[in-house]
Protein backbone atom coordinates (compact mmCIF):
# COMPACT_ATOMS: atom_id res chain seq x y z
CA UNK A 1 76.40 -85.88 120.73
CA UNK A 2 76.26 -82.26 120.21
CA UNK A 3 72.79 -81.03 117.93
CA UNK A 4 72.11 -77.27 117.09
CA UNK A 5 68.44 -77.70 118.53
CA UNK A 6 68.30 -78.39 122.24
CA UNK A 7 65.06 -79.34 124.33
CA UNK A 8 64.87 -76.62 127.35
CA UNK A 9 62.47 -78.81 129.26
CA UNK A 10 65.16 -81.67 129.57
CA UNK A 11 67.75 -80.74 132.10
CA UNK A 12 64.58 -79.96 134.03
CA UNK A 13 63.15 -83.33 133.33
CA UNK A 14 66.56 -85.17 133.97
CA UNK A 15 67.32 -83.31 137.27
CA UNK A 16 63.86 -84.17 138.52
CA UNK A 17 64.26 -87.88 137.80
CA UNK A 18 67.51 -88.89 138.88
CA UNK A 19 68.10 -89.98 142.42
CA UNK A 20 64.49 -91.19 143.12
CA UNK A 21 62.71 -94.45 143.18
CA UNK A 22 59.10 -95.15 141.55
CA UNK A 23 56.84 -98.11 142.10
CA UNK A 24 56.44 -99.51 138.34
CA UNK A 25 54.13 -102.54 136.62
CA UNK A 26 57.15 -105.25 137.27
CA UNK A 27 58.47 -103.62 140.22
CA UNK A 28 60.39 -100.71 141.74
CA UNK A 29 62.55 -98.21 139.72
CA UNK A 30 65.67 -96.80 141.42
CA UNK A 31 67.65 -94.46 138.99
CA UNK A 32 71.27 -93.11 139.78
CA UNK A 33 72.56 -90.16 139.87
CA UNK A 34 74.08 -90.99 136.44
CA UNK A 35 70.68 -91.63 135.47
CA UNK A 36 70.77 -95.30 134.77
CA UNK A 37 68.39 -97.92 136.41
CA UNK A 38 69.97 -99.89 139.09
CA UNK A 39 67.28 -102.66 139.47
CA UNK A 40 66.68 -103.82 135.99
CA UNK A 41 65.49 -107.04 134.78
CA UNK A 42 64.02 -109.24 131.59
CA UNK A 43 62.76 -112.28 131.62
CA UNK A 44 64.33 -114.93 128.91
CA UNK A 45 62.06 -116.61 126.85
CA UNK A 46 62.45 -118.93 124.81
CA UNK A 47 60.04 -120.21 121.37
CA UNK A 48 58.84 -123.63 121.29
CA UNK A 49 56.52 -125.01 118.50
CA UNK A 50 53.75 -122.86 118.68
CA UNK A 51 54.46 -120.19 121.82
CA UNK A 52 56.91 -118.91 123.86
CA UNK A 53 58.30 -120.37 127.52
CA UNK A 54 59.81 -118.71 130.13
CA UNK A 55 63.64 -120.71 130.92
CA UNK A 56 65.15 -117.88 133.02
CA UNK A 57 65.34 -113.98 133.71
CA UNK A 58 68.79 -111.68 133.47
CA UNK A 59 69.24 -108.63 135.98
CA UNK A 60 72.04 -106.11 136.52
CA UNK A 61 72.75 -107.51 140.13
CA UNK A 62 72.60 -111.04 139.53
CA UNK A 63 73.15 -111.60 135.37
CA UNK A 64 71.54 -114.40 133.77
CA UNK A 65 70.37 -116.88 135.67
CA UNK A 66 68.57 -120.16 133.34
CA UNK A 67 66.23 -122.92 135.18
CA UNK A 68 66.30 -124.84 131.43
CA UNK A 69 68.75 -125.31 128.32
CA UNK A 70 67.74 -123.55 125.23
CA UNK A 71 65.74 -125.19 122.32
CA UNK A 72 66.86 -124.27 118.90
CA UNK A 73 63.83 -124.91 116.55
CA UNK A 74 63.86 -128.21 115.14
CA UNK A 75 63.88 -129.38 119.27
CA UNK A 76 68.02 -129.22 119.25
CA UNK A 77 69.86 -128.27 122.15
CA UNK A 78 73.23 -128.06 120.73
CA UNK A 79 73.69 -123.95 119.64
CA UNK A 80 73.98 -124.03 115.91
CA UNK A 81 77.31 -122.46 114.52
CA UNK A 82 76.29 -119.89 111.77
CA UNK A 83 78.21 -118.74 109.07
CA UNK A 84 78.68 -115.34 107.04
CA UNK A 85 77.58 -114.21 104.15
CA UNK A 86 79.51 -117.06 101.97
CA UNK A 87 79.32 -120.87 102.26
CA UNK A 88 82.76 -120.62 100.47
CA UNK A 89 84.29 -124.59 100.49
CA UNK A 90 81.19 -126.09 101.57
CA UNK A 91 79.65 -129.12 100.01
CA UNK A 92 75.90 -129.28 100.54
CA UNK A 93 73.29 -132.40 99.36
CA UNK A 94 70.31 -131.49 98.28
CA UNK A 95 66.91 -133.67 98.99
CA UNK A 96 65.06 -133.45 95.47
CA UNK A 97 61.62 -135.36 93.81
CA UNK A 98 60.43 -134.63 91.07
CA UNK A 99 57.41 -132.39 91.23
CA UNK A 100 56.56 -130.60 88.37
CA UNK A 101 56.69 -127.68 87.93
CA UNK A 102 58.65 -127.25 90.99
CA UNK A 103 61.38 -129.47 90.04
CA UNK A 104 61.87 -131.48 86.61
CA UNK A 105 64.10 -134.60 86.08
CA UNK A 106 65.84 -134.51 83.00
CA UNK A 107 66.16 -138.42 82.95
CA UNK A 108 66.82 -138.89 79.32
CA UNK A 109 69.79 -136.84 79.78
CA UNK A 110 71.04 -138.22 83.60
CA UNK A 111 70.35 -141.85 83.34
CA UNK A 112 72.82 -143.43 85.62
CA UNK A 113 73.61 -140.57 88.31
CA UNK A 114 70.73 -137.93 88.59
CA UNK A 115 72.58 -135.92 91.42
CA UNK A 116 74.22 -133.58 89.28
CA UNK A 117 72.90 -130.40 89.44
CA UNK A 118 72.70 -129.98 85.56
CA UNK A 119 70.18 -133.15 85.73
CA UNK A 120 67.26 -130.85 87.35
CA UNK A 121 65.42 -127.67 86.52
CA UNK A 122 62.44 -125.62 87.55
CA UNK A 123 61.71 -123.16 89.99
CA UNK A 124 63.72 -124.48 93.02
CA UNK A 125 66.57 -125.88 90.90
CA UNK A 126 67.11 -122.30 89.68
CA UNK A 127 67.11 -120.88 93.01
CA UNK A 128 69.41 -123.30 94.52
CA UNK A 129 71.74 -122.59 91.07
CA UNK A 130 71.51 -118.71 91.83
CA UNK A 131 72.44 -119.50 95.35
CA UNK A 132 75.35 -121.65 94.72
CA UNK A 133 76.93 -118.50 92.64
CA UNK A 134 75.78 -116.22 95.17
CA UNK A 135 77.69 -117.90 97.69
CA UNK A 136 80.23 -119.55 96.15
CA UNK A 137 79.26 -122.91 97.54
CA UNK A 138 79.16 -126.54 95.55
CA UNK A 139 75.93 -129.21 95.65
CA UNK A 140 74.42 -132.36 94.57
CA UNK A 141 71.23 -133.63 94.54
CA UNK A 142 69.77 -136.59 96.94
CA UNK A 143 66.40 -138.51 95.74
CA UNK A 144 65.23 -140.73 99.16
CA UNK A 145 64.95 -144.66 98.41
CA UNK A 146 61.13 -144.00 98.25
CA UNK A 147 60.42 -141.01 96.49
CA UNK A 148 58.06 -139.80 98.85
CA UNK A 149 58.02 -136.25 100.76
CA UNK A 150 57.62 -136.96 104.22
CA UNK A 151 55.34 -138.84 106.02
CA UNK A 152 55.18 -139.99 109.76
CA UNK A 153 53.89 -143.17 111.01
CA UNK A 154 52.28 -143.05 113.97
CA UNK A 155 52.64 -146.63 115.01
CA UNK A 156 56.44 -146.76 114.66
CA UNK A 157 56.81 -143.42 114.91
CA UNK A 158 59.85 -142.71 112.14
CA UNK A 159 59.52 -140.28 109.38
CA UNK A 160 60.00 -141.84 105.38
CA UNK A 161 60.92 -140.10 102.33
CA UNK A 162 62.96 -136.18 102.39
CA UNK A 163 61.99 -135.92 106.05
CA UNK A 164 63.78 -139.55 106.97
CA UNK A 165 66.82 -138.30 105.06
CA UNK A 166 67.41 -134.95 106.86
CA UNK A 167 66.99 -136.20 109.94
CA UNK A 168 69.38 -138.68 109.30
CA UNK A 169 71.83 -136.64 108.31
CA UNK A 170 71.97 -137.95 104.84
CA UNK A 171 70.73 -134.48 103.29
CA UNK A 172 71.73 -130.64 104.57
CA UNK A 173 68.66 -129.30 103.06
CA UNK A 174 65.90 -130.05 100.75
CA UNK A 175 63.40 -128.60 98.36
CA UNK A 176 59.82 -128.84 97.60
CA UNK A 177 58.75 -129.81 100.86
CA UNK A 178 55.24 -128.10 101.78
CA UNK A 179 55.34 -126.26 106.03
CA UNK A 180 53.27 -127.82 108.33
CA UNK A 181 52.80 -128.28 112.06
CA UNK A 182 53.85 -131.68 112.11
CA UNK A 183 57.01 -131.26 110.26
CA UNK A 184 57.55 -127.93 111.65
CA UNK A 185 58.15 -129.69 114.92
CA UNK A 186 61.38 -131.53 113.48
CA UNK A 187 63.04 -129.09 110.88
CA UNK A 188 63.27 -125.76 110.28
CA UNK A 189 61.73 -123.65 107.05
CA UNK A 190 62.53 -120.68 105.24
CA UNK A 191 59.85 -118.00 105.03
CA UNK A 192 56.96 -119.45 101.96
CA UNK A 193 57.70 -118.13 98.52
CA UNK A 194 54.82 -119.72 96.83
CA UNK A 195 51.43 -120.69 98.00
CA UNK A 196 48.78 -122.64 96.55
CA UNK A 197 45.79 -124.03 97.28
CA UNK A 198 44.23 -128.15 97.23
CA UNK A 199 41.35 -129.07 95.03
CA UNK A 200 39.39 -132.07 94.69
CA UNK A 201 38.02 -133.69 91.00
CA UNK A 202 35.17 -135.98 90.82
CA UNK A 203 34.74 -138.37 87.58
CA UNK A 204 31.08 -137.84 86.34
CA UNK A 205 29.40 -140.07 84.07
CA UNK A 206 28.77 -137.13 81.46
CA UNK A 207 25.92 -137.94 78.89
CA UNK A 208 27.81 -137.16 75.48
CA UNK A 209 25.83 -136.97 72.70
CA UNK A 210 28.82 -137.57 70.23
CA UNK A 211 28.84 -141.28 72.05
CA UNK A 212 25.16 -141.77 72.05
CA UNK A 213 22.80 -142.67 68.52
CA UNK A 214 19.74 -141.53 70.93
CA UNK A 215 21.79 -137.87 71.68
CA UNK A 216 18.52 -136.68 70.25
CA UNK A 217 16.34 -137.82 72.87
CA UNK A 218 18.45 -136.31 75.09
CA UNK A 219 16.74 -133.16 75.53
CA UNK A 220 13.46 -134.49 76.98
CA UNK A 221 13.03 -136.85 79.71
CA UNK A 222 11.36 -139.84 78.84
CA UNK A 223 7.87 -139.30 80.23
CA UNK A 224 7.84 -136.01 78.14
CA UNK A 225 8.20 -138.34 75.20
CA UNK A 226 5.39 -140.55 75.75
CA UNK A 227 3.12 -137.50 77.31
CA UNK A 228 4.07 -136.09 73.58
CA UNK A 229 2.75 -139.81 71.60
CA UNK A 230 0.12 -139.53 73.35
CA UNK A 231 -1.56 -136.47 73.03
CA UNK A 232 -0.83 -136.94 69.57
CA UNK A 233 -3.15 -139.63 69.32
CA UNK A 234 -5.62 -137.80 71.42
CA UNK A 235 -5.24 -134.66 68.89
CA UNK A 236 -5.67 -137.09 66.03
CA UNK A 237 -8.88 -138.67 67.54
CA UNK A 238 -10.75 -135.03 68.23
CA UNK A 239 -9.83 -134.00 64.76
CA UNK A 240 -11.27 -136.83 63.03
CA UNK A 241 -14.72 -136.62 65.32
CA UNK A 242 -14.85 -132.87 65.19
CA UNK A 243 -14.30 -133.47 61.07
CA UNK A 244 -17.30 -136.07 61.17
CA UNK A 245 -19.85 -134.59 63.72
CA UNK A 246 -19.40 -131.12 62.47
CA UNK A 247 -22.20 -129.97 60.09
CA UNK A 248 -19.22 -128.35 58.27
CA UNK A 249 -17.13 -130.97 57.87
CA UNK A 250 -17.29 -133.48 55.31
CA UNK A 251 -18.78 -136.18 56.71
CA UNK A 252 -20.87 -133.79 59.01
CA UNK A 253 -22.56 -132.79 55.64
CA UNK A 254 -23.53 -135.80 54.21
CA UNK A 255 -25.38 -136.83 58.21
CA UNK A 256 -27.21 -133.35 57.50
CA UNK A 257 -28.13 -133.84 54.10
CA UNK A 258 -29.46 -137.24 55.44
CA UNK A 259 -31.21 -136.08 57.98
CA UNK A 260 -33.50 -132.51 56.15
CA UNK A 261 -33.69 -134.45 52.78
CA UNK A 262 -37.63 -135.47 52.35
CA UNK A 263 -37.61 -135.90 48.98
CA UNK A 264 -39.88 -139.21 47.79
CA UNK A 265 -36.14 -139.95 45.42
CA UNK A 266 -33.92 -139.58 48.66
CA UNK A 267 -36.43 -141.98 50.15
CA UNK A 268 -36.29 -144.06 47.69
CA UNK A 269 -32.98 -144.16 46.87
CA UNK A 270 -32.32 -144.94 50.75
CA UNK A 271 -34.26 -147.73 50.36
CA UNK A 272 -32.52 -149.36 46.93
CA UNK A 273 -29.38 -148.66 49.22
CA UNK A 274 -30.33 -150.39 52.14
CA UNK A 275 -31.29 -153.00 49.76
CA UNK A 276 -28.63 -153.17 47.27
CA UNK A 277 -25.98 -151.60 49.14
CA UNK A 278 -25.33 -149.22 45.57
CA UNK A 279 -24.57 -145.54 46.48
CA UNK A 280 -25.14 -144.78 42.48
CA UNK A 281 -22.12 -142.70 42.24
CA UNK A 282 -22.16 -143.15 38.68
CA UNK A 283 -25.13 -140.37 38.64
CA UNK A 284 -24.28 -136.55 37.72
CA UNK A 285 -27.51 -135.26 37.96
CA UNK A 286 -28.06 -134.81 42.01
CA UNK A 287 -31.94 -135.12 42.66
CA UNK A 288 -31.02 -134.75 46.57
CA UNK A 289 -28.51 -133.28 48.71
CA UNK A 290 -27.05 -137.06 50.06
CA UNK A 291 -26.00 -137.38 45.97
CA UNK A 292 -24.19 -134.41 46.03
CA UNK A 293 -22.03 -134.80 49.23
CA UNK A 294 -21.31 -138.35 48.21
CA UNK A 295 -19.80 -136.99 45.12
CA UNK A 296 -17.96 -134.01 46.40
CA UNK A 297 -16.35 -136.30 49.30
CA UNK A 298 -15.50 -139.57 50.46
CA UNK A 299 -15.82 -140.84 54.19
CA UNK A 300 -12.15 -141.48 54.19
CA UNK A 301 -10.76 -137.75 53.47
CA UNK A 302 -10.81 -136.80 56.95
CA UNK A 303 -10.24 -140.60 58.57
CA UNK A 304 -8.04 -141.19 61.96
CA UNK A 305 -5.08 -142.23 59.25
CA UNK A 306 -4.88 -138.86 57.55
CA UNK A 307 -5.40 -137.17 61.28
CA UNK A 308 -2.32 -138.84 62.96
CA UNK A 309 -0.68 -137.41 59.70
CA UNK A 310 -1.65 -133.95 59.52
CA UNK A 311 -1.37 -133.42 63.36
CA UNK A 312 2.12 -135.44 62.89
CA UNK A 313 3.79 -133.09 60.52
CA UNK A 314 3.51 -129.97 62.82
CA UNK A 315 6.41 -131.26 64.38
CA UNK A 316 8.18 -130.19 61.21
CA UNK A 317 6.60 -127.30 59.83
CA UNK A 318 4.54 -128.63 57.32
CA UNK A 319 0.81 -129.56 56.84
CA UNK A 320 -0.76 -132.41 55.46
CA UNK A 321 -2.56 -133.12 52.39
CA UNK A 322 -6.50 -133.37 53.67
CA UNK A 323 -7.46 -130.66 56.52
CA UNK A 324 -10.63 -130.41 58.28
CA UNK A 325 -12.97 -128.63 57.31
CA UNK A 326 -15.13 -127.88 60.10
CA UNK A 327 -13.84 -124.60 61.88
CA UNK A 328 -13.67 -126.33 65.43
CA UNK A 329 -11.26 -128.79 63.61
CA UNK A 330 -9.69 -126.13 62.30
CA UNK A 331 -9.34 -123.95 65.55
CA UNK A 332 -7.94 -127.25 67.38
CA UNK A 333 -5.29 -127.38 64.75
CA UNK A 334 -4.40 -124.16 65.24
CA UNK A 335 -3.32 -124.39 68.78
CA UNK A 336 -1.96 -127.33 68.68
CA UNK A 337 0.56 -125.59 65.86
CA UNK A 338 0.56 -122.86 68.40
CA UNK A 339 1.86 -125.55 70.80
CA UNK A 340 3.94 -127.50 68.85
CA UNK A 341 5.79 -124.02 68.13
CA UNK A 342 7.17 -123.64 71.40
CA UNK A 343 7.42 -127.27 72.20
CA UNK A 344 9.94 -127.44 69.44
CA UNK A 345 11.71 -124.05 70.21
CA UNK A 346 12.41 -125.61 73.78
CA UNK A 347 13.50 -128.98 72.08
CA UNK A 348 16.14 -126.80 69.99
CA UNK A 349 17.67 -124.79 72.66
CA UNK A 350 18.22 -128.06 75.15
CA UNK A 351 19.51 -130.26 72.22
CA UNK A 352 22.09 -127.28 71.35
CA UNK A 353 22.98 -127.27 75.12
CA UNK A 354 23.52 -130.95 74.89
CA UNK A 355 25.44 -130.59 71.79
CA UNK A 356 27.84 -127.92 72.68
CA UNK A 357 28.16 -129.08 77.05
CA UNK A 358 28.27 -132.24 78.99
CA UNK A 359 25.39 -132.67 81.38
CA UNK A 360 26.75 -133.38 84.57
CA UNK A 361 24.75 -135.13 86.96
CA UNK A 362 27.30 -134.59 90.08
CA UNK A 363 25.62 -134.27 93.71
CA UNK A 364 28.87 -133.55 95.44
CA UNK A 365 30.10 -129.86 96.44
CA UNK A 366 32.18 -130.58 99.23
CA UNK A 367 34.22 -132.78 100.96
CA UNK A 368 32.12 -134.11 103.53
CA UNK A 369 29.50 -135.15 100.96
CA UNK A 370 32.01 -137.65 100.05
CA UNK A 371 31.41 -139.39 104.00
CA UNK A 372 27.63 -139.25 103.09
CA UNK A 373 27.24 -141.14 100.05
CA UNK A 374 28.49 -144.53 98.36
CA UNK A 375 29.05 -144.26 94.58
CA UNK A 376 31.78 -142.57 94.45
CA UNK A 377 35.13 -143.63 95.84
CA UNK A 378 38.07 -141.29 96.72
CA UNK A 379 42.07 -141.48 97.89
CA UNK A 380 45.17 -139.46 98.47
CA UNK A 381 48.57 -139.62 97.87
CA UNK A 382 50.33 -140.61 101.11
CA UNK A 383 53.06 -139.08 103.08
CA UNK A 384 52.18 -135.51 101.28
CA UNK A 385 51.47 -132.18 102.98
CA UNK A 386 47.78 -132.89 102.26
CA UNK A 387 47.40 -135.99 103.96
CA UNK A 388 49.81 -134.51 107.24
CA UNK A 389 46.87 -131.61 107.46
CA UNK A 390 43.61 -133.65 107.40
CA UNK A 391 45.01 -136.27 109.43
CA UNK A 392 46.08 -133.50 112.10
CA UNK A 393 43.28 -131.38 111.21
CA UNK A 394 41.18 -129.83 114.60
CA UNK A 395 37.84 -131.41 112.91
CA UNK A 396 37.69 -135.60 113.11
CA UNK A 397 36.15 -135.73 109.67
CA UNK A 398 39.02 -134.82 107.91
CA UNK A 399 41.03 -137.58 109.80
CA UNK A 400 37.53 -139.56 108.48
CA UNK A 401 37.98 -138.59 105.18
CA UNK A 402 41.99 -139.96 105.15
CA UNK A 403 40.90 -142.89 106.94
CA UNK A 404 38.36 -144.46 104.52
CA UNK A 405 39.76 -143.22 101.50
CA UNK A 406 42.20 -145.32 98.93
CA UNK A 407 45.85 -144.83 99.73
CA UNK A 408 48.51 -144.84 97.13
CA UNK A 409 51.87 -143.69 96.73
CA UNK A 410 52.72 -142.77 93.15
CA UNK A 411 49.59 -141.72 90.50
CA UNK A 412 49.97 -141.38 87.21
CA UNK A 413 48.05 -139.01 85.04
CA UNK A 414 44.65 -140.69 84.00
CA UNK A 415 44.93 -143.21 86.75
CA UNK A 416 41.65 -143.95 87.88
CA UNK A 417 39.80 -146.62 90.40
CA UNK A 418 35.78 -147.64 90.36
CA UNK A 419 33.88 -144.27 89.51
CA UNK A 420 36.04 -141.58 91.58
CA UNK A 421 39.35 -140.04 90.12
CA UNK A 422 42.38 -139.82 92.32
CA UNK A 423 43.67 -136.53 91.95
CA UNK A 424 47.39 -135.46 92.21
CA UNK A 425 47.62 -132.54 94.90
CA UNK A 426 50.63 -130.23 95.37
């Protein structure tokens, strides 16, 4: 190659390398005059599952030289024949299950022979349909006898589903099937186009209040209910004694007029009382203060009764009829309102939560709280990528978690078993 630009230092460099020998990392270096190596060789390695082996070494005294056969990924032996850039005259079947939205049956359409390519769509169906014009190559699609993915059985060690029919020969490819280790060891995969990620669903017994006449109650627990009866009561009583004893209150009065009344009529007229039992209500003219309390107020205007009521109706913003009073009656009532105001701003705010959201009452947040507890149950869809990874999983409580949960093969949407939802994973 002749360049306009020319290093000076190289001749120098070239001339002061050729002809001599240098101790290296793998060895000694002996170049030629022509200023080639004379002593060069690579070791051949080969990839195997997960790392690479050494099966032989290649020099330029001795070519290559292999102490084991080649294995092709998938654990052949035989060298694959590629082709070009076309697939021009070839037939290929296609492994296919439905799996939305990956692949959709149209089985209202193909009811007899669903291996026609216009009998599927979705994401891989249109790739595949791209790649047949690409490559100018024909196709049909092959559903296994079980409709299941791929699962191996340890105990008679055979594959089922997609994975049974490629290595049987009966499919040259297939879609929708997840990469793992343990497939991974029997087939080969493209590179990942889409990725997604597992998720578990637990069914909660959800307090709805549209399903429950006591939604109302809801809010509270029910010891706050029956702390709230009964301080009511106890409200009720101290009003009506504090409405009594007080020399302000009604009854209070009359007690004091009782006791600072010395008049010889008040004495008297206790005395007809005791003996008659007459309180002489009829009488307008007062000749002592006991007349005049009896007529302003009965002993009943202030009772227990009208106490439960009055303390009663704060719950709903309005007073009763009859109030005390005596102005420690009066300041009790006043923080009890004071109380019953936030008590019933707190009863609004959790009855709108329960109203608008369903209280869930769920103690699990990961897997392994499922292995710790016994109401709820769980399960997986066999022979599916998830199932492969726990089961092979580094950690034995995934295998733990396969083990004692429900197996099934096919779940339909709202499918569910005792308390715990089997969920559908991709």
């Amino acid at each position: 190659c002749t360049f306009g630009d020319t290093w000076a230092g190289g001749n120098v460099l070239l001339t002061s390398i050729i002809g001599n020998t240098y101790s290296g990392v793998t060895g000694d270096i002996v170049i030629d005059d022509q200023g080639t190596t004379t002593t060069t060789s690579y070791d051949v390695m080969n990839f195997k599952v997960d790392a690479f082996h050494k099966i032989g070494t290649w020099s330029n005294t001795t070519k290559l030289s292999l102490v084991d056969g080649i294995e092709y990924l998938g654990g052949g032996k035989t060298t694959p024949t590629g082709f070009g850039n076309t697939l021009t005259g070839f037939h290929l079947r296609i492994g296919i299950v439905p799996e939305p939205p990956i692949a959709y049956l149209d089985a209202a359409t193909c009811v007899n022979d669903t291996s026609l390519p216009q009998c599927w769509y979705g994401w891989n169906p249109d790739i595949i349909s791209k790649l047949a014009d690409s490559l100018n190559f024909t196709y049909e699609y092959v559903q296994p006898d079980d409709r299941k993915y791929g699962g191996y059985n340890t105990e008679t060690e055979t594959w089922n589903g997609m994975m049974k029919d490629l290595l049987d020969h009966k499919t040259d490819l297939t879609i929708a099937l997840s990469i793992n280790t343990e497939r991974s060891k029997y087939i080969d995969f493209t590179l990942s186009f889409f990725e997604d990620q597992a998720s578990f669903i637990v069914f909660s017994k959800s307090a709805k209040s549209s399903g429950n006449i006591f939604f109302f109650l809801l809010p509270f627990k029910m010891g706050v209910w029956a702390s709230i009866f009964g301080i009511i009561i106890v409200i009720s009583f101290l009003v009506c004694l504090l409405s009594k004893l007080s020399p302000y209150g009604k009854y209070g009065r009359k007690i004091h007029a009782q006791q600072v009344c010395a008049c010889s009529e008040c004495r008297a007229r206790k005395g007809m009382k005791e003996e008659n039992g007459c309180s002489f209500k009829e009488t307008k003219e007062f000749a002592c203060r006991v007349d005049k309390v009896e007529e302003e107020d009965t002993l009943g205007d202030m009772s227990f009764y009208n106490s439960v009521w009055v303390v009663s109706t704060g719950f709903v913003q309005q007073g009763g009829e009859t109030l005390p009073a005596a102005p420690s009656g009066r300041f009790l009532l006043f923080f009890w309102w004071l109380f019953v105001m936030i008590l019933v701003s707190m009863y609004t705010a959790n009855l709108t939560a329960h109203l608008t959201l369903e209280r869930n009452d769920i103690s699990i947040t990961s897997l392994f709280d499922l292995l710790a507890q016994s109401e709820y149950s769980w399960g997986l869809i066999t022979d599916r990528n998830l199932e492969s990874m726990m089961k092979n999983h580094g950690e034995d409580k995934y295998g733990q978690l396969v083990q004692e949960g429900d197996q099934t093969g096919q779940l339909r949407c709202g499918d569910r078993e005792g308390s715990g939802w089997r969920v559908r994973v991709y």
